[in-house]
N, C-alpha and C. Protein backbone atom coordinates (compact mmCIF):
# COMPACT_ATOMS: atom_id res chain seq x y z
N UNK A 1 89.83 70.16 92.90
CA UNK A 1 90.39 68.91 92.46
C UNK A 1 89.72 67.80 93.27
N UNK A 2 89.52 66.53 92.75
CA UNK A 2 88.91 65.68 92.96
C UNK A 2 89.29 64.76 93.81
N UNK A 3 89.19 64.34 94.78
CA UNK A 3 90.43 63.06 95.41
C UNK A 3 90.94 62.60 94.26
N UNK A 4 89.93 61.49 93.42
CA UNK A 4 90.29 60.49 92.15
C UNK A 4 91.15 61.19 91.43
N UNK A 5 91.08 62.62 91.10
CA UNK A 5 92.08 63.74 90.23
C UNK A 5 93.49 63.30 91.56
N UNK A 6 93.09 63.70 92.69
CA UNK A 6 94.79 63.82 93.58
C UNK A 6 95.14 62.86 93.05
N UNK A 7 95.12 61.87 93.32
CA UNK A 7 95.54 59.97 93.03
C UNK A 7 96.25 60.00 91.84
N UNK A 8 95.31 60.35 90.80
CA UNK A 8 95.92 59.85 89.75
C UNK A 8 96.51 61.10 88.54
N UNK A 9 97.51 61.77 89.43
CA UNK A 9 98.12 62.81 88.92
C UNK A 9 99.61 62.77 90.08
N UNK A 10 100.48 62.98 89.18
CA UNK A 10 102.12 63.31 89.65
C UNK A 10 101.87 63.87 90.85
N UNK A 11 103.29 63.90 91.84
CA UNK A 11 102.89 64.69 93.03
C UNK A 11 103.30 66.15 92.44
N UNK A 12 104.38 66.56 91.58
CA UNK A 12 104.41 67.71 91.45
C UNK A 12 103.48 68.72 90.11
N UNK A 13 102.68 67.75 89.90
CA UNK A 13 101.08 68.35 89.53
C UNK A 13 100.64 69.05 90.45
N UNK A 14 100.38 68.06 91.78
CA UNK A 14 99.80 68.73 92.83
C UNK A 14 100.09 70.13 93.39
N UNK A 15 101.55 69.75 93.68
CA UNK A 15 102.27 70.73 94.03
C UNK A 15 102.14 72.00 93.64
N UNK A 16 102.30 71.79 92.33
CA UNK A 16 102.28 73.40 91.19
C UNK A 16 100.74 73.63 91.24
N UNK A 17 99.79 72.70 91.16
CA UNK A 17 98.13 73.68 91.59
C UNK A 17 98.21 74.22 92.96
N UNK A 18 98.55 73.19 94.12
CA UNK A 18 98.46 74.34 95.52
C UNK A 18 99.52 75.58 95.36
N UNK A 19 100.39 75.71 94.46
CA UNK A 19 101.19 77.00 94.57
C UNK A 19 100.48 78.01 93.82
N UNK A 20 99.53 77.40 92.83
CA UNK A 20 98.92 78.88 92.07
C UNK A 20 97.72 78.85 92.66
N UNK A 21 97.31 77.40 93.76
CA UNK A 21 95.98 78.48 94.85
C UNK A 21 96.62 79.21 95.77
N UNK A 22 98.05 79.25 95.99
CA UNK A 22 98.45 80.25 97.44
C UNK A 22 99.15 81.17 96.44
N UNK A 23 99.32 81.26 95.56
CA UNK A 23 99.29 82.77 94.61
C UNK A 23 98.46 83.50 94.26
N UNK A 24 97.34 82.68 93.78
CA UNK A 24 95.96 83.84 93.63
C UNK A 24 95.87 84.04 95.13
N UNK A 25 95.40 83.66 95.98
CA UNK A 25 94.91 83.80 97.53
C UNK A 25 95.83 85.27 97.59
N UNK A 26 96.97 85.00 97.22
CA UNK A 26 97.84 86.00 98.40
C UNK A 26 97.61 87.44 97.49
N UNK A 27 97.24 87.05 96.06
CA UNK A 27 97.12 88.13 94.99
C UNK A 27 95.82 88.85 95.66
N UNK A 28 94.84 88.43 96.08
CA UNK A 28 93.48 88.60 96.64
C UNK A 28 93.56 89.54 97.75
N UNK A 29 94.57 88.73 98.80
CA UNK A 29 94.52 89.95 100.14
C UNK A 29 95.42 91.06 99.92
N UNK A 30 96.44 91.22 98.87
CA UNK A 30 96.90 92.17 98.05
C UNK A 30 95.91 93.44 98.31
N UNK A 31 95.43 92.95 97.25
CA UNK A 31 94.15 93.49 96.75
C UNK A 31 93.08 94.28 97.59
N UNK A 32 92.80 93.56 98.53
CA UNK A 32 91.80 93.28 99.69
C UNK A 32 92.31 94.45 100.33
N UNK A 33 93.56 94.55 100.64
CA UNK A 33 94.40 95.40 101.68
C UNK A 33 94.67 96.51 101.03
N UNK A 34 95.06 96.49 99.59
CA UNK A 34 94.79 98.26 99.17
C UNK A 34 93.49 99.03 98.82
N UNK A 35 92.57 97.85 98.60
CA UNK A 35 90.97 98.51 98.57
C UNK A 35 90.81 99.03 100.12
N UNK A 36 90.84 98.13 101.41
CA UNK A 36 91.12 98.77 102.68
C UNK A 36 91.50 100.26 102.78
N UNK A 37 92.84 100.13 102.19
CA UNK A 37 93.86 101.15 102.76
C UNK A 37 92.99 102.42 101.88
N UNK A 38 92.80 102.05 100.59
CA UNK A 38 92.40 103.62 100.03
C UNK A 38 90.68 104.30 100.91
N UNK A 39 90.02 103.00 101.06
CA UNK A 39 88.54 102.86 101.76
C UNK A 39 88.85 104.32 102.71
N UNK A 40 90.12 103.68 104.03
CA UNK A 40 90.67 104.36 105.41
C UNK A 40 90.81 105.46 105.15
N UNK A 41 91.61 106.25 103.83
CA UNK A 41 92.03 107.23 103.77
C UNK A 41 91.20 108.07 103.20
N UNK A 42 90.27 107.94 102.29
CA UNK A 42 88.99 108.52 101.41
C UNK A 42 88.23 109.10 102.95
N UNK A 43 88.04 108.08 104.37
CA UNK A 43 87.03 108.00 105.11
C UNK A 43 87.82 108.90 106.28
N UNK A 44 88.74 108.72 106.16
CA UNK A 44 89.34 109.97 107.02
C UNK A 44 89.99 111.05 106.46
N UNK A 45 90.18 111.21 105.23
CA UNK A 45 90.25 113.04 104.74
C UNK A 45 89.48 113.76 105.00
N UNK A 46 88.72 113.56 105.15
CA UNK A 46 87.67 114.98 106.04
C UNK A 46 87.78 115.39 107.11
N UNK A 47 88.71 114.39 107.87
CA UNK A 47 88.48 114.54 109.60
C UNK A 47 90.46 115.25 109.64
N UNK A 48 91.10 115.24 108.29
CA UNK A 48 92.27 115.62 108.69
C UNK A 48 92.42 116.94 108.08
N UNK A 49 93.56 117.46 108.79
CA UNK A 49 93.75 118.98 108.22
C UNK A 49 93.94 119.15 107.22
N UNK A 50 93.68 120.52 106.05
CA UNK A 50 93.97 120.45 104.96
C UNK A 50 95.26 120.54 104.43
N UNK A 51 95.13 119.68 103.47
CA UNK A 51 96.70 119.57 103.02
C UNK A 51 97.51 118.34 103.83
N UNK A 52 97.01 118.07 104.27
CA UNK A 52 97.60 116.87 105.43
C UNK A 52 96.56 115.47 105.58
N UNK A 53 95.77 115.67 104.19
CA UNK A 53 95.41 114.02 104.04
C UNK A 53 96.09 113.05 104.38
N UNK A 54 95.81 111.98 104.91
CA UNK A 54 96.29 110.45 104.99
C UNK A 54 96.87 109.59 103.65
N UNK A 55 98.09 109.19 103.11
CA UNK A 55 98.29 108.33 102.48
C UNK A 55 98.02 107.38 102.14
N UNK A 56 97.23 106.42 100.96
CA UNK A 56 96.59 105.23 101.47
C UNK A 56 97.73 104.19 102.41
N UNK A 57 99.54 104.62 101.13
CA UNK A 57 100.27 103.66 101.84
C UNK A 57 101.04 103.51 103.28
N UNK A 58 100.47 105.25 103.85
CA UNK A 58 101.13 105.27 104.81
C UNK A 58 100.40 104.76 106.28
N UNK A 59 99.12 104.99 105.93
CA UNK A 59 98.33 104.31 106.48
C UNK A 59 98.16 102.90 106.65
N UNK A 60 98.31 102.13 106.04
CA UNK A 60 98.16 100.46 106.05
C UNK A 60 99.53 100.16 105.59
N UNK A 61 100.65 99.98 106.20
CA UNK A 61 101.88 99.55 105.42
C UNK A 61 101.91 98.79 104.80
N UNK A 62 102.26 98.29 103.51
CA UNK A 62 102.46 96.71 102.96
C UNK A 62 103.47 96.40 103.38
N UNK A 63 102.97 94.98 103.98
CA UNK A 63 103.77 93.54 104.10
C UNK A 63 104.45 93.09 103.28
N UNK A 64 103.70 93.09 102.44
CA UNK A 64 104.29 92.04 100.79
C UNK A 64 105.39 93.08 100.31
N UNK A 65 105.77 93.95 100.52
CA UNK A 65 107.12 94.09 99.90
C UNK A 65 108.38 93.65 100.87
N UNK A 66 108.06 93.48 101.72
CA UNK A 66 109.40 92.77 103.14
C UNK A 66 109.12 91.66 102.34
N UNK A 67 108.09 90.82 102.10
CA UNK A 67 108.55 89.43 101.69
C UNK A 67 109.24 89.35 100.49
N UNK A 68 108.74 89.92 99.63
CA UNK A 68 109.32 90.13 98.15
C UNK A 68 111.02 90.48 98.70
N UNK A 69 111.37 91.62 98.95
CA UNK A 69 112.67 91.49 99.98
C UNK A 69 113.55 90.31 100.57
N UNK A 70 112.60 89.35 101.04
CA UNK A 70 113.34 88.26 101.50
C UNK A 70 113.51 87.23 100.74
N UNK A 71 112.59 87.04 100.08
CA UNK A 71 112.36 86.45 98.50
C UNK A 71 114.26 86.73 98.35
N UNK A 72 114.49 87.66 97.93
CA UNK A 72 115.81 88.38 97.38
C UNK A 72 117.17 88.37 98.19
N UNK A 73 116.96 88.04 99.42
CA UNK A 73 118.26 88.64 100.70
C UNK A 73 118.12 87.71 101.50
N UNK A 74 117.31 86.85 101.31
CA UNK A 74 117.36 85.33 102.16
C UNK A 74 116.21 85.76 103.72
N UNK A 75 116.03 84.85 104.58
CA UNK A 75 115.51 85.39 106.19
C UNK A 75 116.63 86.41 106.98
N UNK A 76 115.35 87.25 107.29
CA UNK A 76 115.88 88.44 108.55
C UNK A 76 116.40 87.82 109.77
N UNK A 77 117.33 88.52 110.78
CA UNK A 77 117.53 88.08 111.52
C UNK A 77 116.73 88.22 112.61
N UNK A 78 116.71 88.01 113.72
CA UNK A 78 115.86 88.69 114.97
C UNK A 78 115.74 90.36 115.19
N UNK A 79 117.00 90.45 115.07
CA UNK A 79 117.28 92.49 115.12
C UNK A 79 116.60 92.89 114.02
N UNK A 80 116.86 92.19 113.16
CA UNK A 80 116.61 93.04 112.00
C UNK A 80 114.62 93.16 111.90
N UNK A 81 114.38 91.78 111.76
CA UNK A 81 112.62 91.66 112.09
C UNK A 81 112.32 93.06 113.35
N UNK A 82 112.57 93.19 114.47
CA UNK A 82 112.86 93.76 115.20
C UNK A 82 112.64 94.71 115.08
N UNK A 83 113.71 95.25 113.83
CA UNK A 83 114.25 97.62 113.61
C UNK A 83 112.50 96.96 112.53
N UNK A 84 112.67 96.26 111.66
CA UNK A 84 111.16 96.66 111.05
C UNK A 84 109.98 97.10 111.32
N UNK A 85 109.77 96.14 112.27
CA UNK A 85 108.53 96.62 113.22
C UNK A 85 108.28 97.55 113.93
N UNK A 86 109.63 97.93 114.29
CA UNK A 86 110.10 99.31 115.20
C UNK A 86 109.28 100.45 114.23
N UNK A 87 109.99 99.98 112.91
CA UNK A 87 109.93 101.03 111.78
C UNK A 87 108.38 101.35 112.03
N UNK A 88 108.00 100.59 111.67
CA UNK A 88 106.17 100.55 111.07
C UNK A 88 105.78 101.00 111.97
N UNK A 89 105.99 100.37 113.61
CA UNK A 89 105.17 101.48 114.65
C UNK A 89 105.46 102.43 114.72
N UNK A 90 106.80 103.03 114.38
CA UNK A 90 106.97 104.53 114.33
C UNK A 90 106.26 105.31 113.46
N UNK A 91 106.21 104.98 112.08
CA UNK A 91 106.07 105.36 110.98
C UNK A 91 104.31 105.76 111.41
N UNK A 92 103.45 104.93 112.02
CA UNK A 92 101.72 104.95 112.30
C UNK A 92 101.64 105.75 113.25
N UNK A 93 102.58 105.59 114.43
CA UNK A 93 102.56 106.34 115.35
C UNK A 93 102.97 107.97 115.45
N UNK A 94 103.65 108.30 114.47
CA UNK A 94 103.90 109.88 113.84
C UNK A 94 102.87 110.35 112.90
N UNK A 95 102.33 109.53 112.21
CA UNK A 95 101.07 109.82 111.42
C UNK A 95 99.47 110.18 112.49
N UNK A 96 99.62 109.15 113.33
CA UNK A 96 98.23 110.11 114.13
C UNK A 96 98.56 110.83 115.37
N UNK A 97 99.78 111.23 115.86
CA UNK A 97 100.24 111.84 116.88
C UNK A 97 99.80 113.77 115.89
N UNK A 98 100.52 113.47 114.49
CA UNK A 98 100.65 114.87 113.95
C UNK A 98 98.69 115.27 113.32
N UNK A 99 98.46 114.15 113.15
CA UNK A 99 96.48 114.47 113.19
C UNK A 99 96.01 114.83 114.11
N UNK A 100 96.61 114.34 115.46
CA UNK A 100 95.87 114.57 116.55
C UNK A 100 96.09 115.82 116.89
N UNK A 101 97.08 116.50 116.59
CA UNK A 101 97.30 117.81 117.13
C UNK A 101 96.04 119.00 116.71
């Protein structure tokens, strides 16, 4: 968009184009992050035991469903942000503790 376009357009013109550039954007690292995650897991099935491949999702957790979540249930509290993270490091940290063996 053009300056001369900003100017001479509503502010909630504006508004609604920067929300569908931070919708595609966020659609992108989506994206970005499960091409990653499957990349990780394709590149380490060989190195894991059989039958005990890597998950793409367990491997790279998604984010975007906690937000979608909050989207729905309003902001987490401190504890609660907190047990999540707890979660996720547990959840990575049982996944290469049981590879490593």
């Amino acid at each position: 968009m053009s300056e001369s376009d900003f100017w001479a357009n509503e502010p909630w013109t504006v508004l609604n184009r920067i929300n569908a550039w931070s919708e595609i954007r966020s659609e992108k690292e989506k994206s970005d992050l499960r091409q990653l995650s499957i990349l990780g897991a394709w590149v380490l099935a060989p190195h894991a035991k059989k039958g005990k491949q890597p998950a793409p999702e367990k491997l790279i957790p998604s984010v975007w469903a906690d937000v979608d979540e909050v989207k729905k249930t309003g902001p987490l509290s401190p504890e609660e942000k907190k047990a999540r993270f707890a979660k996720h490091d547990e959840l990575i940290r049982k996944h290469f503790e049981k590879n490593k063996k």
